[in-house]
Protein backbone atom coordinates (compact mmCIF):
# COMPACT_ATOMS: atom_id res chain seq x y z
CA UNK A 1 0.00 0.00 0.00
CA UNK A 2 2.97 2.78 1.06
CA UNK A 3 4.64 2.04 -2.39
CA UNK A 4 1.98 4.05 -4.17
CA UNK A 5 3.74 7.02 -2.57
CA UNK A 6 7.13 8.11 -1.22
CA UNK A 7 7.26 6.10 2.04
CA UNK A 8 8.63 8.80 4.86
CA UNK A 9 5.07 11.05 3.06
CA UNK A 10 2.80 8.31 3.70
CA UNK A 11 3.91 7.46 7.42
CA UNK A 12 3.85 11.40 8.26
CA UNK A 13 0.42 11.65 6.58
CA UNK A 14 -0.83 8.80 8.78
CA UNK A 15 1.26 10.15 11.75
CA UNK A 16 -0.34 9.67 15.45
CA UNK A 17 0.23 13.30 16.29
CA UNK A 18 -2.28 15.68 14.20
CA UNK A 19 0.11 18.50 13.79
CA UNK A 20 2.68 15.90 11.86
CA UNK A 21 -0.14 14.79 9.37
CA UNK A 22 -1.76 18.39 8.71
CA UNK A 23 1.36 19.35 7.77
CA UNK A 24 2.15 16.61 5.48
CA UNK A 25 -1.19 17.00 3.96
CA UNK A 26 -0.45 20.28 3.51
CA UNK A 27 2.77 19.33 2.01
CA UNK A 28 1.26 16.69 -0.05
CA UNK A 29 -2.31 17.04 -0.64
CA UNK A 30 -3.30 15.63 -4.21
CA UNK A 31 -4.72 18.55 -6.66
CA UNK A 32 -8.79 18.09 -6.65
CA UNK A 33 -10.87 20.48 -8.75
CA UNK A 34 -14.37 20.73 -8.92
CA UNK A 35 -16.54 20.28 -12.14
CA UNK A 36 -20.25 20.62 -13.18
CA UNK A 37 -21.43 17.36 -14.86
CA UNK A 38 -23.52 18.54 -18.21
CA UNK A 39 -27.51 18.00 -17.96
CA UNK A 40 -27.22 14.97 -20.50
CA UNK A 41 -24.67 13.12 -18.24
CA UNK A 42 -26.15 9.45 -16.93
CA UNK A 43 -25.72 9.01 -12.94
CA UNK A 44 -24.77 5.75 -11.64
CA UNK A 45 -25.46 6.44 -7.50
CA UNK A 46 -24.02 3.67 -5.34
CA UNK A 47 -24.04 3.04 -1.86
CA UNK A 48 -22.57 0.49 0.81
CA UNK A 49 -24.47 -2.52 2.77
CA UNK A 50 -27.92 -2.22 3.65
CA UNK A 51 -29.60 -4.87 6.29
CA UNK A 52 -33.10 -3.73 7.87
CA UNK A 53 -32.62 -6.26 10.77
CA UNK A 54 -32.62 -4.98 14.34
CA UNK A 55 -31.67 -8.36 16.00
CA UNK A 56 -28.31 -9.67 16.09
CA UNK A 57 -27.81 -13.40 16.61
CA UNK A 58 -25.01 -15.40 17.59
CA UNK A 59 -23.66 -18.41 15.44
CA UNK A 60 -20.54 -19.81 15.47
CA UNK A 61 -18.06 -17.81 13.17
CA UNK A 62 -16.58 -19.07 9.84
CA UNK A 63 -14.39 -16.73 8.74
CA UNK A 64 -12.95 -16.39 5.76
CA UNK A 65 -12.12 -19.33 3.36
CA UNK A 66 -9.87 -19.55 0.53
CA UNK A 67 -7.17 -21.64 -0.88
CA UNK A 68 -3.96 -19.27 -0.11
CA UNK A 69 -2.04 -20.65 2.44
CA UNK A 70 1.47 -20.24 4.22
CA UNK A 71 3.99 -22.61 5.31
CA UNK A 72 5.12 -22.78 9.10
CA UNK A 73 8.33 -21.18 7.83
CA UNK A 74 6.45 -18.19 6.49
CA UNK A 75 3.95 -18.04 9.60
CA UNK A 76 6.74 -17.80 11.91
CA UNK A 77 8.01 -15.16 10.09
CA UNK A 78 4.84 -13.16 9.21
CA UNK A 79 4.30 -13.53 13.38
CA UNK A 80 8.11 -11.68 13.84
CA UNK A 81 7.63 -8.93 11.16
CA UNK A 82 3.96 -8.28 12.79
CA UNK A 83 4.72 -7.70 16.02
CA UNK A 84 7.26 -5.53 14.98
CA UNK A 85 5.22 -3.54 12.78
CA UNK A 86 2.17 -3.66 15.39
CA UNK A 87 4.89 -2.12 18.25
CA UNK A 88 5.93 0.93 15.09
CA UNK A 89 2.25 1.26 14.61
CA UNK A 90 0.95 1.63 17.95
CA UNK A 91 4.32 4.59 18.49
CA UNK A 92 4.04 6.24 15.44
CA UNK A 93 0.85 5.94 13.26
CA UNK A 94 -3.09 6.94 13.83
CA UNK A 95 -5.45 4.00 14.22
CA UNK A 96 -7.43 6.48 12.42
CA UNK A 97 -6.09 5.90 9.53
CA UNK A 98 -3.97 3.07 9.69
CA UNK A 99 -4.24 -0.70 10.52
CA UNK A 100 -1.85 -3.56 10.87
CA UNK A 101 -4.39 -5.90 9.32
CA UNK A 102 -3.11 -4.87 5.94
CA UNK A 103 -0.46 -7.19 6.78
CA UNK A 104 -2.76 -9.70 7.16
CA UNK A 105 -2.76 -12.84 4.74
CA UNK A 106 -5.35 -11.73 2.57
CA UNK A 107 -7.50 -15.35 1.73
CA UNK A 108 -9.30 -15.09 -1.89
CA UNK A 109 -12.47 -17.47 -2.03
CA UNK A 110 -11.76 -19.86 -4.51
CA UNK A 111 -14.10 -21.96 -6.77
CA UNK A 112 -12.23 -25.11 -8.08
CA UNK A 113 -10.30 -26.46 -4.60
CA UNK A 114 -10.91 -29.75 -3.06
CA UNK A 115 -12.07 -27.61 -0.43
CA UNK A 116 -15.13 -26.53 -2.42
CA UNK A 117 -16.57 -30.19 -1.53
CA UNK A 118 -16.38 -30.19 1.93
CA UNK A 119 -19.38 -28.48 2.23
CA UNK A 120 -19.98 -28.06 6.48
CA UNK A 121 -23.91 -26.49 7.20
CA UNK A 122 -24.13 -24.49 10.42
CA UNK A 123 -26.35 -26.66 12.81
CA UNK A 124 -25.82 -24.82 15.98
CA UNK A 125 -28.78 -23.02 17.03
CA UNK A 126 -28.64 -19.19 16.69
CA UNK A 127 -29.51 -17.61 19.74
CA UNK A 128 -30.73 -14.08 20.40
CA UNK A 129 -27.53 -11.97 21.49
CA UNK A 130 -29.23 -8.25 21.09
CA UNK A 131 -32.05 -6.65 19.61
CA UNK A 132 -31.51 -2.34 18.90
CA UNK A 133 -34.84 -0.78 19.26
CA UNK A 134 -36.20 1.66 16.39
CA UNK A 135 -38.55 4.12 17.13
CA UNK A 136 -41.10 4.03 14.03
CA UNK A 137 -43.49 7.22 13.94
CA UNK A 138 -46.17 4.68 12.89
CA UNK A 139 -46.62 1.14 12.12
CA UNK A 140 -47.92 1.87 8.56
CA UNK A 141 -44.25 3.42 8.18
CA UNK A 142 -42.40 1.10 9.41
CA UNK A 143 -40.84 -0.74 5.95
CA UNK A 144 -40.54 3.19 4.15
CA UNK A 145 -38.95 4.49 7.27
CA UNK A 146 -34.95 3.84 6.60
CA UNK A 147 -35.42 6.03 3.18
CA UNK A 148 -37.64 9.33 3.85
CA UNK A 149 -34.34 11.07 4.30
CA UNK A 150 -32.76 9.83 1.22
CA UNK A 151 -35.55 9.05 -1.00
CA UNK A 152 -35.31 12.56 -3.38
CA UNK A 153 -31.36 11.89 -3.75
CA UNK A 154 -32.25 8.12 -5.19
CA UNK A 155 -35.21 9.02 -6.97
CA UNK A 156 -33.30 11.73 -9.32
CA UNK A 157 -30.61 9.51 -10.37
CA UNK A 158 -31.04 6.94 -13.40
CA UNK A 159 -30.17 3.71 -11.53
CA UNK A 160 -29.08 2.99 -8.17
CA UNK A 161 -26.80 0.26 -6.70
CA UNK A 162 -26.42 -1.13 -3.21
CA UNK A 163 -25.56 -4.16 -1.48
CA UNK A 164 -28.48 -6.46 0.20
CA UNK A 165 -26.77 -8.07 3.26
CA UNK A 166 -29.64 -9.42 4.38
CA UNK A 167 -32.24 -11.81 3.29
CA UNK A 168 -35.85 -11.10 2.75
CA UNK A 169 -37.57 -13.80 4.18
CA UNK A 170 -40.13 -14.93 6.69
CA UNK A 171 -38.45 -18.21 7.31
CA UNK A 172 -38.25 -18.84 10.49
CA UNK A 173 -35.43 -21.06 10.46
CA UNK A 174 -32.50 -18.74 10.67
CA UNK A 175 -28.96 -19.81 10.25
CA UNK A 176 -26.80 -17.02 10.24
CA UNK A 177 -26.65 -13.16 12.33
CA UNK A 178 -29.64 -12.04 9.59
CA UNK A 179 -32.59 -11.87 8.33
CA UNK A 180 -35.16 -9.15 7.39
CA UNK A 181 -38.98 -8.40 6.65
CA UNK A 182 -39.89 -9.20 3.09
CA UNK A 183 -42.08 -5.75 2.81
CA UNK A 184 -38.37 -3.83 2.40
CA UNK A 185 -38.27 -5.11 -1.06
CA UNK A 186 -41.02 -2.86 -2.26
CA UNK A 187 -39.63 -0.01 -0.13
CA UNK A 188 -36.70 -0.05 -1.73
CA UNK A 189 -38.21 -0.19 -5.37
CA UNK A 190 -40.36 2.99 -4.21
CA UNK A 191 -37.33 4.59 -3.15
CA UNK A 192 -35.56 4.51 -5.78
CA UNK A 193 -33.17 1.64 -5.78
CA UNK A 194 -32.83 -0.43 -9.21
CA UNK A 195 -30.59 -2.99 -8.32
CA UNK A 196 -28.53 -4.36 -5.40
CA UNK A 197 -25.40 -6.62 -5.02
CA UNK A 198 -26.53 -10.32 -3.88
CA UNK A 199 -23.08 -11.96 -3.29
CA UNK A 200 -22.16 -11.13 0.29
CA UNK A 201 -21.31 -13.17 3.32
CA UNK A 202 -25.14 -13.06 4.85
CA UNK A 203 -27.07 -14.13 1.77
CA UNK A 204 -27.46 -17.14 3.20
CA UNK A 205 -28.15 -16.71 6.46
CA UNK A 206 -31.58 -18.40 6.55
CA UNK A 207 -30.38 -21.01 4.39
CA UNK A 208 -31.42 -22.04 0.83
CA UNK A 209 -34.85 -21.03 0.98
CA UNK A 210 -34.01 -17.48 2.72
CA UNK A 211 -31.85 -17.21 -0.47
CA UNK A 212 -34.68 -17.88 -3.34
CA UNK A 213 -37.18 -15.85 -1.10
CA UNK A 214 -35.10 -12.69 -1.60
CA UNK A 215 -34.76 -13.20 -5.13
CA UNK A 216 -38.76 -13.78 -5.35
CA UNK A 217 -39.16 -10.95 -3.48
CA UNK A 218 -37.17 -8.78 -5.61
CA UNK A 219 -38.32 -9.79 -8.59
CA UNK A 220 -41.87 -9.55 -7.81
CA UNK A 221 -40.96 -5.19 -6.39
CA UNK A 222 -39.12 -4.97 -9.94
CA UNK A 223 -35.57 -4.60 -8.23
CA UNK A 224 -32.29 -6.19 -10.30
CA UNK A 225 -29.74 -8.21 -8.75
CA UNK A 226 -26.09 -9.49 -9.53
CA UNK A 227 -23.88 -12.12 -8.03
CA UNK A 228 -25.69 -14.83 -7.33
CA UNK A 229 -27.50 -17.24 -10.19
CA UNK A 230 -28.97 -20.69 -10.46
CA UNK A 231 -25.70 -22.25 -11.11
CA UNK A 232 -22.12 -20.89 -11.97
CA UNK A 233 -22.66 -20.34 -15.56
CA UNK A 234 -25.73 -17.83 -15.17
CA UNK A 235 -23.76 -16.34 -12.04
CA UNK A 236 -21.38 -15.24 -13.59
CA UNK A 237 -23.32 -13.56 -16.72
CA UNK A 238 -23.86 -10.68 -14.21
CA UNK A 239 -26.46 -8.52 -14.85
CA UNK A 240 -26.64 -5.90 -18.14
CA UNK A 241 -28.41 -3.37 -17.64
CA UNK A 242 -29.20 -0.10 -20.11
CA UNK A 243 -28.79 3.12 -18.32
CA UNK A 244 -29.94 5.79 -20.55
CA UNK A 245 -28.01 5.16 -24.19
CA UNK A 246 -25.67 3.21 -22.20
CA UNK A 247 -24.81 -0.67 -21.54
CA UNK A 248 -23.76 -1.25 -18.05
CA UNK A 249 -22.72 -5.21 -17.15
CA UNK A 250 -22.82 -5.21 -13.19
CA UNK A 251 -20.89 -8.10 -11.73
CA UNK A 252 -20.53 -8.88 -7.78
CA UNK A 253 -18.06 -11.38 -6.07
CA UNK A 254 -17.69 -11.74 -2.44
CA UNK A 255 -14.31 -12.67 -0.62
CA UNK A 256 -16.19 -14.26 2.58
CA UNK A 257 -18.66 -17.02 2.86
CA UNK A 258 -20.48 -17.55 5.69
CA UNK A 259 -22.09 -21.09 5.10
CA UNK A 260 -18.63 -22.07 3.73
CA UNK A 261 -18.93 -23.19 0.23
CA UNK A 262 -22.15 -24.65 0.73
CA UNK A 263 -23.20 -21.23 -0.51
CA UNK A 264 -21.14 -20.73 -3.61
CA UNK A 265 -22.65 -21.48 -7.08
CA UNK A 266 -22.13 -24.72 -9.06
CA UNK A 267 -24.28 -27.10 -10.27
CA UNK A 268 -26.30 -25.58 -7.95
CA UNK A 269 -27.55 -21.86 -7.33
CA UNK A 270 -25.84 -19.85 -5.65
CA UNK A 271 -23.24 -16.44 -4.87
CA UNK A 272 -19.92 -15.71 -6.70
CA UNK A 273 -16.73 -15.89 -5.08
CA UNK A 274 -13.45 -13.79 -5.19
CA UNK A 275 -11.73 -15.88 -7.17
CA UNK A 276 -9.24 -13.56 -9.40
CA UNK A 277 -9.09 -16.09 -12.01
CA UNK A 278 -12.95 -16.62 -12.67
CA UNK A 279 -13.48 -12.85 -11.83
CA UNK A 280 -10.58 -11.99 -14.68
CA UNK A 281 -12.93 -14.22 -17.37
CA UNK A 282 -15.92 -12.61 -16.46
CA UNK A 283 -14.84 -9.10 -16.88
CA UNK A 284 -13.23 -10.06 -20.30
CA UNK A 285 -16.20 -11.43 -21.39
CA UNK A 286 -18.60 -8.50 -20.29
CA UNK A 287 -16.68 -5.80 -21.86
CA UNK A 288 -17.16 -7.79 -25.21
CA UNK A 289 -21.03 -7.23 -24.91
CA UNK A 290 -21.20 -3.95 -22.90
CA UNK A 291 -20.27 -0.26 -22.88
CA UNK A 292 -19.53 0.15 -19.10
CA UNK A 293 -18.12 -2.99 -16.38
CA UNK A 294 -18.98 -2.15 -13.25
CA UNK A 295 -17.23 -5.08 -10.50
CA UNK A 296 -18.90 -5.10 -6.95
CA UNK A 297 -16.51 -6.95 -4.75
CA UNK A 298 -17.42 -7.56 -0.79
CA UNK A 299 -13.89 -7.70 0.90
CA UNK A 300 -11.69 -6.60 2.99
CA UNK A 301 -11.52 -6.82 6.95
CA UNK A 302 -14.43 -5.18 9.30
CA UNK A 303 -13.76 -2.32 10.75
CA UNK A 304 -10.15 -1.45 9.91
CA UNK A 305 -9.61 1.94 8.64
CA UNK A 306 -7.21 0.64 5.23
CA UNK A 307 -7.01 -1.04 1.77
CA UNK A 308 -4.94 -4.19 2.27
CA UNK A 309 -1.93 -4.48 -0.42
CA UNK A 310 -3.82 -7.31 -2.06
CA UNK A 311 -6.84 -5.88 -2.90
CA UNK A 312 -4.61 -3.09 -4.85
CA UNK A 313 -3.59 -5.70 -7.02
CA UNK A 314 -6.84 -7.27 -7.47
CA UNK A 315 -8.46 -4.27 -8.75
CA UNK A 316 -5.41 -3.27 -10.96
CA UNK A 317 -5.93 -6.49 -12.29
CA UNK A 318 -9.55 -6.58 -13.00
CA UNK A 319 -9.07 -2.86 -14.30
CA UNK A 320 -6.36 -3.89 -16.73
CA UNK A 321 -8.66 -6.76 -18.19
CA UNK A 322 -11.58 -4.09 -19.07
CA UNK A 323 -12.95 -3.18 -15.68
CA UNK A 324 -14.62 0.21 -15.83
CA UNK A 325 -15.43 0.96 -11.66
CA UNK A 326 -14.29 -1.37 -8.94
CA UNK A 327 -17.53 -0.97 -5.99
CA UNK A 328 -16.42 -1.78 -2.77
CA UNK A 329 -18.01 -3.02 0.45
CA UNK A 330 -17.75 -4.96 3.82
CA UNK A 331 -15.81 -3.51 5.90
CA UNK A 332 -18.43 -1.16 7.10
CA UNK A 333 -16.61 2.05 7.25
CA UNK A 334 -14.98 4.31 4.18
CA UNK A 335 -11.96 3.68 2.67
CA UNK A 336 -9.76 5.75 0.48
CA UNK A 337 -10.60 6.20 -3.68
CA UNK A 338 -8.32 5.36 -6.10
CA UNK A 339 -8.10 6.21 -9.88
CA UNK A 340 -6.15 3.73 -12.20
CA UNK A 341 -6.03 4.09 -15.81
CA UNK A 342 -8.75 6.77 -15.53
CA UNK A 343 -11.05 4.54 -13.61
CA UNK A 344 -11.91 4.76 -10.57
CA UNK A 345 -11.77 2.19 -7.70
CA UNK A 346 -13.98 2.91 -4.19
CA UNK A 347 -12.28 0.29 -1.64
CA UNK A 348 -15.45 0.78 0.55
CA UNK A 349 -17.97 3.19 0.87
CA UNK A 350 -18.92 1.89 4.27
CA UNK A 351 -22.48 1.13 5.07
CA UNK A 352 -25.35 2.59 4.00
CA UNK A 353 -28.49 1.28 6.10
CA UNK A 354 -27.99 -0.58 8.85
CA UNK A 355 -30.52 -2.26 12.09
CA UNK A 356 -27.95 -1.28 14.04
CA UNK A 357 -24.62 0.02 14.69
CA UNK A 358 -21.61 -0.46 16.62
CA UNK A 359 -17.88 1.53 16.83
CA UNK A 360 -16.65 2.48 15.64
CA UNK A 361 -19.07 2.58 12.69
CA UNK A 362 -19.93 6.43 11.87
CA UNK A 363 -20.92 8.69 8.97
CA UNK A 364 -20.17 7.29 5.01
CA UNK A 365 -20.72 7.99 1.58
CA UNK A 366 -22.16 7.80 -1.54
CA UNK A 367 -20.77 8.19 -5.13
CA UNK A 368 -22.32 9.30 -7.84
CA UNK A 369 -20.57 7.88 -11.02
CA UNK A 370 -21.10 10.23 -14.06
CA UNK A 371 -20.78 8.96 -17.18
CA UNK A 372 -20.99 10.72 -20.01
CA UNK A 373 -20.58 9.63 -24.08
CA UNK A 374 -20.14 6.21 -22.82
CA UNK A 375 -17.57 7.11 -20.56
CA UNK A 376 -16.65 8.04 -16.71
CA UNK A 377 -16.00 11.32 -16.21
CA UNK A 378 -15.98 11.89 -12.64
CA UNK A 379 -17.54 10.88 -9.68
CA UNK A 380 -19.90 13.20 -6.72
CA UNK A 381 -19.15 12.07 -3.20
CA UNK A 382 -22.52 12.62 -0.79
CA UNK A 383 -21.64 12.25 2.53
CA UNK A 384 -24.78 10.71 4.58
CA UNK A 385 -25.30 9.96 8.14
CA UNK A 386 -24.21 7.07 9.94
CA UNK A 387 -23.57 7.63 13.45
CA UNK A 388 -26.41 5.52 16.28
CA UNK A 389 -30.00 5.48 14.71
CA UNK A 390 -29.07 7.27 11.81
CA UNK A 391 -27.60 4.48 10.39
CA UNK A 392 -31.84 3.13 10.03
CA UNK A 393 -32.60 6.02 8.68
CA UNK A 394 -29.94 7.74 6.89
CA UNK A 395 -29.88 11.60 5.40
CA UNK A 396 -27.34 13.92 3.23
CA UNK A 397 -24.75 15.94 5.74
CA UNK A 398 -24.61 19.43 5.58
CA UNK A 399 -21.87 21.66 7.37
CA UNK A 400 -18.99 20.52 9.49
CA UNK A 401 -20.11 16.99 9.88
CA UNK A 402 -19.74 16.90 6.06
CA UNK A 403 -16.58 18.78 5.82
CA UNK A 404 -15.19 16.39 8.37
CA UNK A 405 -16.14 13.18 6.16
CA UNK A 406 -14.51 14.43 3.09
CA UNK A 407 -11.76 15.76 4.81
CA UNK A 408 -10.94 12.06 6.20
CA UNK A 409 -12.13 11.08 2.60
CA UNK A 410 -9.40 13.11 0.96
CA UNK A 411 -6.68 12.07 3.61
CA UNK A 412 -7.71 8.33 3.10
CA UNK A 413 -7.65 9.07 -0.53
CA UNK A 414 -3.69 11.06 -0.34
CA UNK A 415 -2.14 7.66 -0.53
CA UNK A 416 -3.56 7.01 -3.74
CA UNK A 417 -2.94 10.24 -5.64
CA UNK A 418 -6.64 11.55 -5.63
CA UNK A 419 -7.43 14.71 -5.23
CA UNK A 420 -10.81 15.27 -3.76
CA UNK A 421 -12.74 18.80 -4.02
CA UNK A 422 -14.92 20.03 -1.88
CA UNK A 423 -17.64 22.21 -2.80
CA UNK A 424 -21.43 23.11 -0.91
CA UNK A 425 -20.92 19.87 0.82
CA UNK A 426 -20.35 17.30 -1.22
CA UNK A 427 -16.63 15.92 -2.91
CA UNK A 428 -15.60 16.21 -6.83
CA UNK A 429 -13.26 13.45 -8.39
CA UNK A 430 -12.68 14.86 -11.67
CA UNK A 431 -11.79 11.62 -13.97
CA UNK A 432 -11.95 12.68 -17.52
């Protein structure tokens, strides 16, 4: 991550004493300049994960699975050279803005492994651990409460994009930490939302049948979805989609899986994992039938304030093979935006509507990608409440709490080169 700038600049920029980094960011803050998309330009808005459930259950935790392992050899090392960087770290740099995890082994989930076929279902019962109370002004209100603030933002743009991390289902029979009320389908058509992101670590938290009840229930409120299909093949088609005069392919992977494999398409239906190889393919293959690849990928670690190394590469990667806009999501709190190649890449815009919150989980964003003649011009940052409640019912910032987003936007961002304007709060990534 510190190679994509001079290394002393980065470590002073992510300093733990304030003074240190406001001077390096004065020293080295990236050139942003605002910019007026025309009338005719098509808006792409997209936003983090959304899950309408206010009860939180326990079940025992998978993790992450992939095939990308280490030798004792290398384990023994990785130990040394963390503690020594997690001793540096906790002396010299902000947990603000900077996490050891990045030095994390970063598993990919992998589709051909002989792990694949050891396919383990959680049996444990799920127990109630906490349930966050939400104060609905009426009952009738209850499913169009989480978007009355937002609702005029969605409804002007020409298609938006989110990530469902939650099934809609009345099965009782839950598996996993999730599940919510089937009526949020239609409250998200009715607020504007035209598609969301399907291959995510809770999909399948009430099983099978929580999965194809969220994809009836979907269908039948007229909402797309992506990443998730009734076997590999149709998976991994994505979804194309014609914004305006232009054809958008949306494709979603996820890096964590829950159920282990036992969610993961094959023969059978299922999500798509992060698995560079089959995601490389698929973007190849989409550009050859679309104007626009779009590549939603759920990765990363929880709550950690940085882009891990390897998910620089992957996106690089995926960029270089046709990839228009990497979409990130998962770790529940923003991340810095990169541009590559004139595309831009948005680690994580955090969350967008969520039953409840914890810390250090706060305010986020979301990006409004403007494309115009077939092509991405820019991209309009809205920051939008996320701090307690809010986080149910979500609204545009105003003032100093939005200043203070894009301003940790923009620092987040340094590392990368981007230069992020700010202008009658919201933030300006001119592309093109």
């Amino acid at each position: 991550m510190l190679r994509n700038r001079k290394g002393l600049s980065s470590f002073l920029l992510y300093s733990r004493i304030k003074l240190i980094r406001e001077i390096a960011w004065g020293l080295n803050k990236p050139k942003g300049e605002p910019f007026t998309p025309s009338e005719k330009a098509t808006r792409v808005l997209v936003g983090g994960d959304v899950c309408f459930d206010s009860e939180v259950r326990t079940v025992p935790y998978v993790g992450a699975y992939g095939s990308i392992g280490t030798t004792i050899a290398q384990s023994i090392l990785i130990r040394f050279w963390y503690k020594l960087w997690k001793l540096f770290c906790k002396l010299a740099l902000s947990p603000r803005y900077f996490s050891t995890f990045i030095y994390q082994p970063f598993q990919e989930l992998l589709v051909k492994t002989s792990q694949n076929e050891k396919k383990k279902l959680i049996t444990d019962a799920c127990k109630t651990r906490e349930h966050f109370s939400i104060q609905y002004p009426s009952e009738a209100a209850r499913f169009s409460y989480p978007f009355e603030k937002i609702k005029p933002l969605f409804q002007s743009r020409d298609l938006v994009l989110v990530n469902l991390e939650t099934p809609l289902t009345d099965n009782p029979r839950v598996q996993g930490w999730f599940a919510s009320d089937p009526g949020y389908a239609q409250a998200m058509k009715d607020a504007g939302i035209s598609m969301v992101s399907l291959s995510n670590n809770h999909i399948f938290d009430a099983g099978e049948r929580g999965f194809f009840d969220t994809i009836q229930n979907l269908e039948k409120a007229g909402i797309l979805w992506t990443g998730a299909g009734n076997n590999l093949m149709k998976a991994r088609a994505g979804s194309l989609v014609k914004v305006n005069d232009v054809e958008v392919n949306i494709l979603s992977y996820t890096q964590y899986c829950n159920s282990l494999y036992a969610s993961v398409a094959g023969d059978h239906a299922g999500i798509l994992p992060l698995d560079l190889e089959v995601m490389l393919q698929d973007v190849g293959q989409a550009k050859e039938f679309a104007d626009l690849v779009f590549v939603s990928l759920h990765w990363g670690f929880e709550d950690q304030p940085c882009v891990h190394p390897r998910q620089i590469e992957i996106a690089h990667q995926l960029i270089d093979r046709g990839a228009d806009c990497i979409i990130g999501h998962h770790p529940h709190v923003p991340h810095g935006i990169e541009v590559y190649r004139d595309k831009p890449i948005l680690y994580s815009l955090g969350n967008f509507i969520f039953g409840h919150g914890k810390h250090p989980w706060a305010d986020n964003y979301l990006a409004d990608i403007i494309i115009e003649q077939k092509t991405i011009t820019g991209l309009v940052i809205h920051p939008i409440a996320g701090a307690g409640q809010e986080l149910f019912q979500p609204e545009p910032l105003r003032g100093a709490r939005a200043e203070a987003l894009l301003h940790d936007l923009q620092m987040r961002s340094a590392i990368f080169k981007t230069g992020i304007a700010i202008s009658h709060d919201v933030g300006h990534v001119k592309i093109a």
